[in-house]
PDB file of N, CA and C in Angstrom:
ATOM      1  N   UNK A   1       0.843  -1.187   0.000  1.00  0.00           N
ATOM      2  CA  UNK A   1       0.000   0.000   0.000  1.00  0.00           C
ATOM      3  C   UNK A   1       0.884   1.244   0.000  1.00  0.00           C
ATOM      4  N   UNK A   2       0.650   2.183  -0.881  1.00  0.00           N
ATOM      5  CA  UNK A   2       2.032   3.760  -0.863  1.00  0.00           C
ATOM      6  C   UNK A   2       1.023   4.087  -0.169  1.00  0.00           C
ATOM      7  N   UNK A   3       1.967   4.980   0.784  1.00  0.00           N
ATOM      8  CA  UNK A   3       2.337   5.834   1.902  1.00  0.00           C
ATOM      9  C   UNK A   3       3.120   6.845   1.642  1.00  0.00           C
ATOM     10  N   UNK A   4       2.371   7.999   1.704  1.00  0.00           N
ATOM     11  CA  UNK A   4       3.407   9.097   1.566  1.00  0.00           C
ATOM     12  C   UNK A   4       4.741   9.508   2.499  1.00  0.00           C
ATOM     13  N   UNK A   5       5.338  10.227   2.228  1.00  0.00           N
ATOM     14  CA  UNK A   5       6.855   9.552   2.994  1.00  0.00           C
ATOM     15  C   UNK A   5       6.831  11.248   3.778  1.00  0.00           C
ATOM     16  N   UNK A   6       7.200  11.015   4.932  1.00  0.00           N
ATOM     17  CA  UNK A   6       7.578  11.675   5.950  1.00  0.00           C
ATOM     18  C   UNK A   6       8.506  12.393   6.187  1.00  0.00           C
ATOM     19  N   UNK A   7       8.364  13.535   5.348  1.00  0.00           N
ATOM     20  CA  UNK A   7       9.249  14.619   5.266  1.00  0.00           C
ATOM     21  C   UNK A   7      10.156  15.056   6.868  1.00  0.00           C
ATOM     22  N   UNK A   8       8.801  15.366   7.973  1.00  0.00           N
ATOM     23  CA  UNK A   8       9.517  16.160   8.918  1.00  0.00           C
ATOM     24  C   UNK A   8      10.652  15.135   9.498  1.00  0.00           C
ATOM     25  N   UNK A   9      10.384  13.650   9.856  1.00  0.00           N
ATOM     26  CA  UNK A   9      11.132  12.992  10.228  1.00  0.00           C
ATOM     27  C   UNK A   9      12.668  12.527   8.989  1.00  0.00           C
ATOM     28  N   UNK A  10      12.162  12.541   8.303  1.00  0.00           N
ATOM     29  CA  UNK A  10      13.214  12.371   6.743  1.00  0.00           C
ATOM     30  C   UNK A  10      14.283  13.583   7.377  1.00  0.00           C
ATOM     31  N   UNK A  11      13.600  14.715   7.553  1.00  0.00           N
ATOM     32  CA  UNK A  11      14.853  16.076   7.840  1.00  0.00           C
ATOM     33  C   UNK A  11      15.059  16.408   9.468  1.00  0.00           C
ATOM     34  N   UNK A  12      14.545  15.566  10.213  1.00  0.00           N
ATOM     35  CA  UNK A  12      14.559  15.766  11.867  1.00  0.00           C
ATOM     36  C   UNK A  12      14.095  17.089  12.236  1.00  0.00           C
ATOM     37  N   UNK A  13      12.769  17.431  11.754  1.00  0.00           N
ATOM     38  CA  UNK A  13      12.629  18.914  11.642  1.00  0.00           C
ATOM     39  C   UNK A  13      10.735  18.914  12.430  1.00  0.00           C
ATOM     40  N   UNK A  14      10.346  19.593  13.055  1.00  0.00           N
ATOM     41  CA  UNK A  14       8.728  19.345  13.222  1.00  0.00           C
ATOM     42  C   UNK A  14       8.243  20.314  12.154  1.00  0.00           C
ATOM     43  N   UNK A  15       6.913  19.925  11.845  1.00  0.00           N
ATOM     44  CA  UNK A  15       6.434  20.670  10.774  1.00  0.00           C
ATOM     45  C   UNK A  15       6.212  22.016  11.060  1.00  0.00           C
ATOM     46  N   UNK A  16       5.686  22.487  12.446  1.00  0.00           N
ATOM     47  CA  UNK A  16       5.839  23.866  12.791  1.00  0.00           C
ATOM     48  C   UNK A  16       7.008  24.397  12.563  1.00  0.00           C
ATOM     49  N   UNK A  17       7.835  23.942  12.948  1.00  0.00           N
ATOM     50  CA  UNK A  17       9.451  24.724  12.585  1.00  0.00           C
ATOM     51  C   UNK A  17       9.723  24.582  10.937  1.00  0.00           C
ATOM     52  N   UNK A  18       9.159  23.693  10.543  1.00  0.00           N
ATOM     53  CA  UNK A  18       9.171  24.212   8.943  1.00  0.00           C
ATOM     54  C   UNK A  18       8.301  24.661   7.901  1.00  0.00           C
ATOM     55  N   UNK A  19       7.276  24.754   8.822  1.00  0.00           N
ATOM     56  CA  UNK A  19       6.768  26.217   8.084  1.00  0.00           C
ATOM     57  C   UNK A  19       6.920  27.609   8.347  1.00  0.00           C
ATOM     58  N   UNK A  20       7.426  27.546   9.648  1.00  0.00           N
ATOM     59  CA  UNK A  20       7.894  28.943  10.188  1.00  0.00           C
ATOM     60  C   UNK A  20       9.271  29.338   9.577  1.00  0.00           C
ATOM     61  N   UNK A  21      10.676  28.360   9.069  1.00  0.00           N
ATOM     62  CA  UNK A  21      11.313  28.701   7.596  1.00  0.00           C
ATOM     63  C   UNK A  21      10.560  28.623   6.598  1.00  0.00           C
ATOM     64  N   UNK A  22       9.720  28.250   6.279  1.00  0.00           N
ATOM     65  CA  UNK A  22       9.602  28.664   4.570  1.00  0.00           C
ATOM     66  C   UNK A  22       8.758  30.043   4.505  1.00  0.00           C
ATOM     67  N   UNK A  23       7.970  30.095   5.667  1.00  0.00           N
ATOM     68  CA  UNK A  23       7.367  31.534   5.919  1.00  0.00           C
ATOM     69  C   UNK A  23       8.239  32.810   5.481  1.00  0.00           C
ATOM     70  N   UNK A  24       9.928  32.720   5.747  1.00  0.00           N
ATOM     71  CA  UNK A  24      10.528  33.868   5.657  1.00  0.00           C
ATOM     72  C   UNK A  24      11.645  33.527   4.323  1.00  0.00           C
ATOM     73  N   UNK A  25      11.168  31.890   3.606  1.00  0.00           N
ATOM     74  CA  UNK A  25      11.907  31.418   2.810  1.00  0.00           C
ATOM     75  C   UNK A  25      11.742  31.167   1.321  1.00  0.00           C
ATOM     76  N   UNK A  26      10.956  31.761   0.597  1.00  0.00           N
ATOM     77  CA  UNK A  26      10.518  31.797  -0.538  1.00  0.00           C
ATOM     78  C   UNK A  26      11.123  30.487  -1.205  1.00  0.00           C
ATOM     79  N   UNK A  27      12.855  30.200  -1.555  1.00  0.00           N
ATOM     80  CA  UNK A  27      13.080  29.283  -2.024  1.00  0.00           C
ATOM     81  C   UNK A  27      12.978  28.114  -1.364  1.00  0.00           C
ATOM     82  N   UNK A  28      12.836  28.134  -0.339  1.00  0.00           N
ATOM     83  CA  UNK A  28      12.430  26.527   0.606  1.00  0.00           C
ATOM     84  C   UNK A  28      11.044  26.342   0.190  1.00  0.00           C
ATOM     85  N   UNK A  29      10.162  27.325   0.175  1.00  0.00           N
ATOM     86  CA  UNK A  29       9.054  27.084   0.085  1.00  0.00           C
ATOM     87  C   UNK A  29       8.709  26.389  -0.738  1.00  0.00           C
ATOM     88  N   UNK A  30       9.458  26.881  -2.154  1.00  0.00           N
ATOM     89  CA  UNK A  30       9.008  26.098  -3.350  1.00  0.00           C
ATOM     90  C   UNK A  30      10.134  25.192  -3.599  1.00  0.00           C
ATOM     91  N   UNK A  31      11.321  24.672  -2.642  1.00  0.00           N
ATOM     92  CA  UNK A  31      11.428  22.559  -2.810  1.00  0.00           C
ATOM     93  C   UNK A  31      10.618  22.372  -2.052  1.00  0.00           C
ATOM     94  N   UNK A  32       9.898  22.799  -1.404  1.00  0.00           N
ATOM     95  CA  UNK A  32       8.755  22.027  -0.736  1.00  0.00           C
ATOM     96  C   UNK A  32       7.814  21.379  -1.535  1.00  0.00           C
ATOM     97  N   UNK A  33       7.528  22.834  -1.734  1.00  0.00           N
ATOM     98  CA  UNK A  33       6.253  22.323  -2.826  1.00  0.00           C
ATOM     99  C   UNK A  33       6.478  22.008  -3.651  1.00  0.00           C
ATOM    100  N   UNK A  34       7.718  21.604  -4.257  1.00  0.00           N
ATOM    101  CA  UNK A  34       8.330  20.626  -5.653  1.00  0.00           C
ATOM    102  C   UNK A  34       8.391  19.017  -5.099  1.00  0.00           C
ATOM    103  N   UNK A  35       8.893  18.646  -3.851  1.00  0.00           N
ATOM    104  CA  UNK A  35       8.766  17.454  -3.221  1.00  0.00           C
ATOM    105  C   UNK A  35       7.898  17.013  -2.792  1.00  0.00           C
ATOM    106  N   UNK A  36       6.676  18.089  -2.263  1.00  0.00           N
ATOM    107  CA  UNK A  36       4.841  17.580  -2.029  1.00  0.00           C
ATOM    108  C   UNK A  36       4.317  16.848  -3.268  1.00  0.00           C
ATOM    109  N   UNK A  37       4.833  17.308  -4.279  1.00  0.00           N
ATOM    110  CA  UNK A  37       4.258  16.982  -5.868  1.00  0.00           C
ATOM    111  C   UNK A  37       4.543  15.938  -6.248  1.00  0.00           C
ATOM    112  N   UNK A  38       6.255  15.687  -6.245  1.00  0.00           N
ATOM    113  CA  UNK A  38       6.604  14.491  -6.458  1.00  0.00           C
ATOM    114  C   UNK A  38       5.935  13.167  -5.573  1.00  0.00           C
ATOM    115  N   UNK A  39       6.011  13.664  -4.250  1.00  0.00           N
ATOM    116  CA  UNK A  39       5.490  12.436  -3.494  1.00  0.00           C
ATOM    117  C   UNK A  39       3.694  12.342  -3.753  1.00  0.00           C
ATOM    118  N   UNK A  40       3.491  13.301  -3.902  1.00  0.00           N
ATOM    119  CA  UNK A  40       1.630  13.279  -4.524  1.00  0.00           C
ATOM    120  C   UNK A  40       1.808  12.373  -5.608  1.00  0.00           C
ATOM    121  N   UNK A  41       2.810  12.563  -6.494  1.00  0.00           N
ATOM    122  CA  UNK A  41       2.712  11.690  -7.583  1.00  0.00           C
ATOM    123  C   UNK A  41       2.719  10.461  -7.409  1.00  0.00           C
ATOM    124  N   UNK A  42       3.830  10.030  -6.651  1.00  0.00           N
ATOM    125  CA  UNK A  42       4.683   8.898  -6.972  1.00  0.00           C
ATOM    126  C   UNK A  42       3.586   7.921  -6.184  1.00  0.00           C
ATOM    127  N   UNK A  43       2.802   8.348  -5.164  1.00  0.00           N
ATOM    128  CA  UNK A  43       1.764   7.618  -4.396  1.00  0.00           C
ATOM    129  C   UNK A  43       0.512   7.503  -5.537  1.00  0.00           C
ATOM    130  N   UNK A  44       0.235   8.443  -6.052  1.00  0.00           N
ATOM    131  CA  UNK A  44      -0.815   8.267  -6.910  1.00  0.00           C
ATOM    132  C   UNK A  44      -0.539   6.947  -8.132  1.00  0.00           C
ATOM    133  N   UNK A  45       0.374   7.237  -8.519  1.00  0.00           N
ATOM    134  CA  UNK A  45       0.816   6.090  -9.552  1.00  0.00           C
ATOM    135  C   UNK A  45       0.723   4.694  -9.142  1.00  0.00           C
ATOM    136  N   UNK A  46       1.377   4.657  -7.523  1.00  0.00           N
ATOM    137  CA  UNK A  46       1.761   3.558  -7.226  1.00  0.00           C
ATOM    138  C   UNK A  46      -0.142   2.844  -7.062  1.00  0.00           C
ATOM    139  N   UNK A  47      -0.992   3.708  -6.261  1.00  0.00           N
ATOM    140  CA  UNK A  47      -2.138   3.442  -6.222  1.00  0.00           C
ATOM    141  C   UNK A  47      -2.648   2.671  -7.832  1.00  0.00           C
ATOM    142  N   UNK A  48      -2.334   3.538  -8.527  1.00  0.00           N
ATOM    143  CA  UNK A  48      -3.060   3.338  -9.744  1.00  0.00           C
ATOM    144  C   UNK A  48      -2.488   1.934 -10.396  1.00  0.00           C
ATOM    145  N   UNK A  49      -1.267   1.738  -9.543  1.00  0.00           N
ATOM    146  CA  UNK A  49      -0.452   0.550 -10.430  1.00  0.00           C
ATOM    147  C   UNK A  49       0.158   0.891 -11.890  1.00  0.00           C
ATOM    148  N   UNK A  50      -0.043   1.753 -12.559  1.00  0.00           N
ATOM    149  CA  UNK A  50      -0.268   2.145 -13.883  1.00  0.00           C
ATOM    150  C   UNK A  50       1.310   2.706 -14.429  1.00  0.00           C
ATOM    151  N   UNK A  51       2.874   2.117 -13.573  1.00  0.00           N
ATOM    152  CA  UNK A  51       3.998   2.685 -13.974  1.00  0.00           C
ATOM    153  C   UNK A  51       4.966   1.297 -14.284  1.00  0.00           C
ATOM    154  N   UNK A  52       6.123   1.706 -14.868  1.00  0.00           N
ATOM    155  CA  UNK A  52       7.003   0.014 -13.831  1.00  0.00           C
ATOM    156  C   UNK A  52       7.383   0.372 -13.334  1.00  0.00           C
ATOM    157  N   UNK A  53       8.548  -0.843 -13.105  1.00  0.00           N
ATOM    158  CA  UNK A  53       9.239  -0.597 -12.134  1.00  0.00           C
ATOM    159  C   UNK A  53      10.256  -0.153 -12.242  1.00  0.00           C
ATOM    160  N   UNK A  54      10.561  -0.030 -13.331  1.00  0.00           N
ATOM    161  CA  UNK A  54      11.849   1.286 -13.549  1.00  0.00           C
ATOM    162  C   UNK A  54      11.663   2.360 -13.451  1.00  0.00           C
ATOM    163  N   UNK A  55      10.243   2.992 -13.583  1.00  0.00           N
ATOM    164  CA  UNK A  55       9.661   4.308 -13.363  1.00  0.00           C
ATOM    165  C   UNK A  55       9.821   4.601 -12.379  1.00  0.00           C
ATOM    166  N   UNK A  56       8.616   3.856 -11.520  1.00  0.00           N
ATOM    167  CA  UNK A  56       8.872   4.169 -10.270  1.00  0.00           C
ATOM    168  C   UNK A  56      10.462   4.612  -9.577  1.00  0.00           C
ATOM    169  N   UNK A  57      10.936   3.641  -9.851  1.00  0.00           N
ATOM    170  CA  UNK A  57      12.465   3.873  -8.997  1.00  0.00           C
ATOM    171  C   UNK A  57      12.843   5.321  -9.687  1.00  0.00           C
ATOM    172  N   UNK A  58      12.527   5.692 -10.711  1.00  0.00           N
ATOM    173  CA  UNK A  58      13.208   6.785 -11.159  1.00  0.00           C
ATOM    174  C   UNK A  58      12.512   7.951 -10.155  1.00  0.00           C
ATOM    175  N   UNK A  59      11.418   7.535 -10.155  1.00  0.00           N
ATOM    176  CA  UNK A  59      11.036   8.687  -9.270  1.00  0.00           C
ATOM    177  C   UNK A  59      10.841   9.108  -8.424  1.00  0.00           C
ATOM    178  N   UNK A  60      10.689   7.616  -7.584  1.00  0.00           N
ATOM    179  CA  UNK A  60      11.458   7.801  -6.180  1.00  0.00           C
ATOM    180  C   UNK A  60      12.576   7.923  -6.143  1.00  0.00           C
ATOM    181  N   UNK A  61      13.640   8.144  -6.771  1.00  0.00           N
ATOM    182  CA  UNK A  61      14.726   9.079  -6.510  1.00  0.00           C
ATOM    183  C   UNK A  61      15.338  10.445  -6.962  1.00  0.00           C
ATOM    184  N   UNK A  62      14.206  10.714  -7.617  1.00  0.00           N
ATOM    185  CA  UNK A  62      13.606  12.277  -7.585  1.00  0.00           C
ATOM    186  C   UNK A  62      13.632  12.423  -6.624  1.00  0.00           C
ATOM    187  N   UNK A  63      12.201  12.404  -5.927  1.00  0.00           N
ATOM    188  CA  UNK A  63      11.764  12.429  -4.603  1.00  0.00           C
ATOM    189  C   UNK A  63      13.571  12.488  -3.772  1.00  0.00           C
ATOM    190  N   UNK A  64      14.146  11.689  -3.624  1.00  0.00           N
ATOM    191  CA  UNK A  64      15.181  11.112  -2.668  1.00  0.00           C
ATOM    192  C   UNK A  64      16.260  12.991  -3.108  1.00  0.00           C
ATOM    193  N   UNK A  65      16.495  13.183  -4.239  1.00  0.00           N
ATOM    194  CA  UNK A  65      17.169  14.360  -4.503  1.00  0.00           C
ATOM    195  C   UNK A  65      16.989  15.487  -3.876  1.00  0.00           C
ATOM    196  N   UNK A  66      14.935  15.530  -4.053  1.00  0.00           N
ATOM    197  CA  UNK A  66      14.083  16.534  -3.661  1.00  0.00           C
ATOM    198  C   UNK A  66      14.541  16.778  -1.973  1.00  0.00           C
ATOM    199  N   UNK A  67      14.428  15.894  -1.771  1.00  0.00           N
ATOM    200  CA  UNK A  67      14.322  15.943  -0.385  1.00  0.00           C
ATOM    201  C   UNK A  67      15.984  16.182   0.024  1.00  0.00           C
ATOM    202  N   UNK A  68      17.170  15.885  -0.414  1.00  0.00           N
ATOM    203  CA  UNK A  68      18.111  16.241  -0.257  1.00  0.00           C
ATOM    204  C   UNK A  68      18.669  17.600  -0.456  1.00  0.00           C
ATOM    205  N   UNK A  69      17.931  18.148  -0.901  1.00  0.00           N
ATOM    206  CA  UNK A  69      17.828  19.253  -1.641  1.00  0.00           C
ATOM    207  C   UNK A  69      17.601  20.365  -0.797  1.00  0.00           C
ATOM    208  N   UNK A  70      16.155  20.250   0.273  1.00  0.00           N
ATOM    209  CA  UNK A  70      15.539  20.330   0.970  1.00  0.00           C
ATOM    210  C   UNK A  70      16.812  20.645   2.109  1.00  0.00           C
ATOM    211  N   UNK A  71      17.023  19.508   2.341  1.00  0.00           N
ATOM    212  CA  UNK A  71      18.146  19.227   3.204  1.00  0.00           C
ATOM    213  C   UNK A  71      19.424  20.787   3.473  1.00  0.00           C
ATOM    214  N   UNK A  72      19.634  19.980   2.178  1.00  0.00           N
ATOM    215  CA  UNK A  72      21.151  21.072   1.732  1.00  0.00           C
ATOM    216  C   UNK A  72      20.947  22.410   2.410  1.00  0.00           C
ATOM    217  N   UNK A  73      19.458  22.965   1.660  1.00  0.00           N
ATOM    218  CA  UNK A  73      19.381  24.175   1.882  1.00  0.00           C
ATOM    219  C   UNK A  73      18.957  24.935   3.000  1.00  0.00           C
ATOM    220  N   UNK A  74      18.596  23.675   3.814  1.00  0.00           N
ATOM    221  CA  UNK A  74      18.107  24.030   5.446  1.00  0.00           C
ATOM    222  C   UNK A  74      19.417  24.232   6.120  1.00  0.00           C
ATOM    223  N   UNK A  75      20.511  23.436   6.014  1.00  0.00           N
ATOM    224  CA  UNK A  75      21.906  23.676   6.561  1.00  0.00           C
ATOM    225  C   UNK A  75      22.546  24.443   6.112  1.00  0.00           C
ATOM    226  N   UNK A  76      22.561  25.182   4.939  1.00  0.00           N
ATOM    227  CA  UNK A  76      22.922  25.922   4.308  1.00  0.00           C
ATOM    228  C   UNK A  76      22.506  27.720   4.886  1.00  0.00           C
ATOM    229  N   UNK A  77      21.026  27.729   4.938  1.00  0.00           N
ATOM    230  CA  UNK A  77      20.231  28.666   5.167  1.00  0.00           C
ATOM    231  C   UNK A  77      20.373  28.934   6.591  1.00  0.00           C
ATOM    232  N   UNK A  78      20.484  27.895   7.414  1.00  0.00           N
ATOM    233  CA  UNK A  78      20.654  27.708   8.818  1.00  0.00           C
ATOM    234  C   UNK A  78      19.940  28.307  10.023  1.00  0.00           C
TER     235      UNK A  78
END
């Protein structure tokens, strides 16, 4: 069954504290909302069954970038 994947714990972050950065963070805001999408996707597909399995993996490691990404720029931004 997909399960959308768990950002705040993925970045050790609570979700209040990360919306209170992207509040003053325009570019966090939007890998956010570039990695909400991907994982909207990648669950929807998986629901639908309707990819392979090479797809999938491709895009769950989108997702895996996205979220590194995410990462980078939280330590970065600090």
């Amino acid at each position: 069954m997909p399960v959308k994947h768990d950002l705040y714990a993925d970045l050790s972050i609570t979700k209040e504290e990360l919306a209170k950065r992207k509040g003053s963070d325009p570019k966090l805001n939007a890998l956010v909302d570039h990695y909400d999408e991907l994982d909207a996707h990648i669950v929807s597909v998986e629901q639908a069954g309707d990819v392979s399995d090479d797809e999938l993996k491709k895009l769950k490691e989108k997702r895996v970038q996205a979220k590194d990404t995410i990462a980078s720029h939280l330590n970065t931004a600090g």
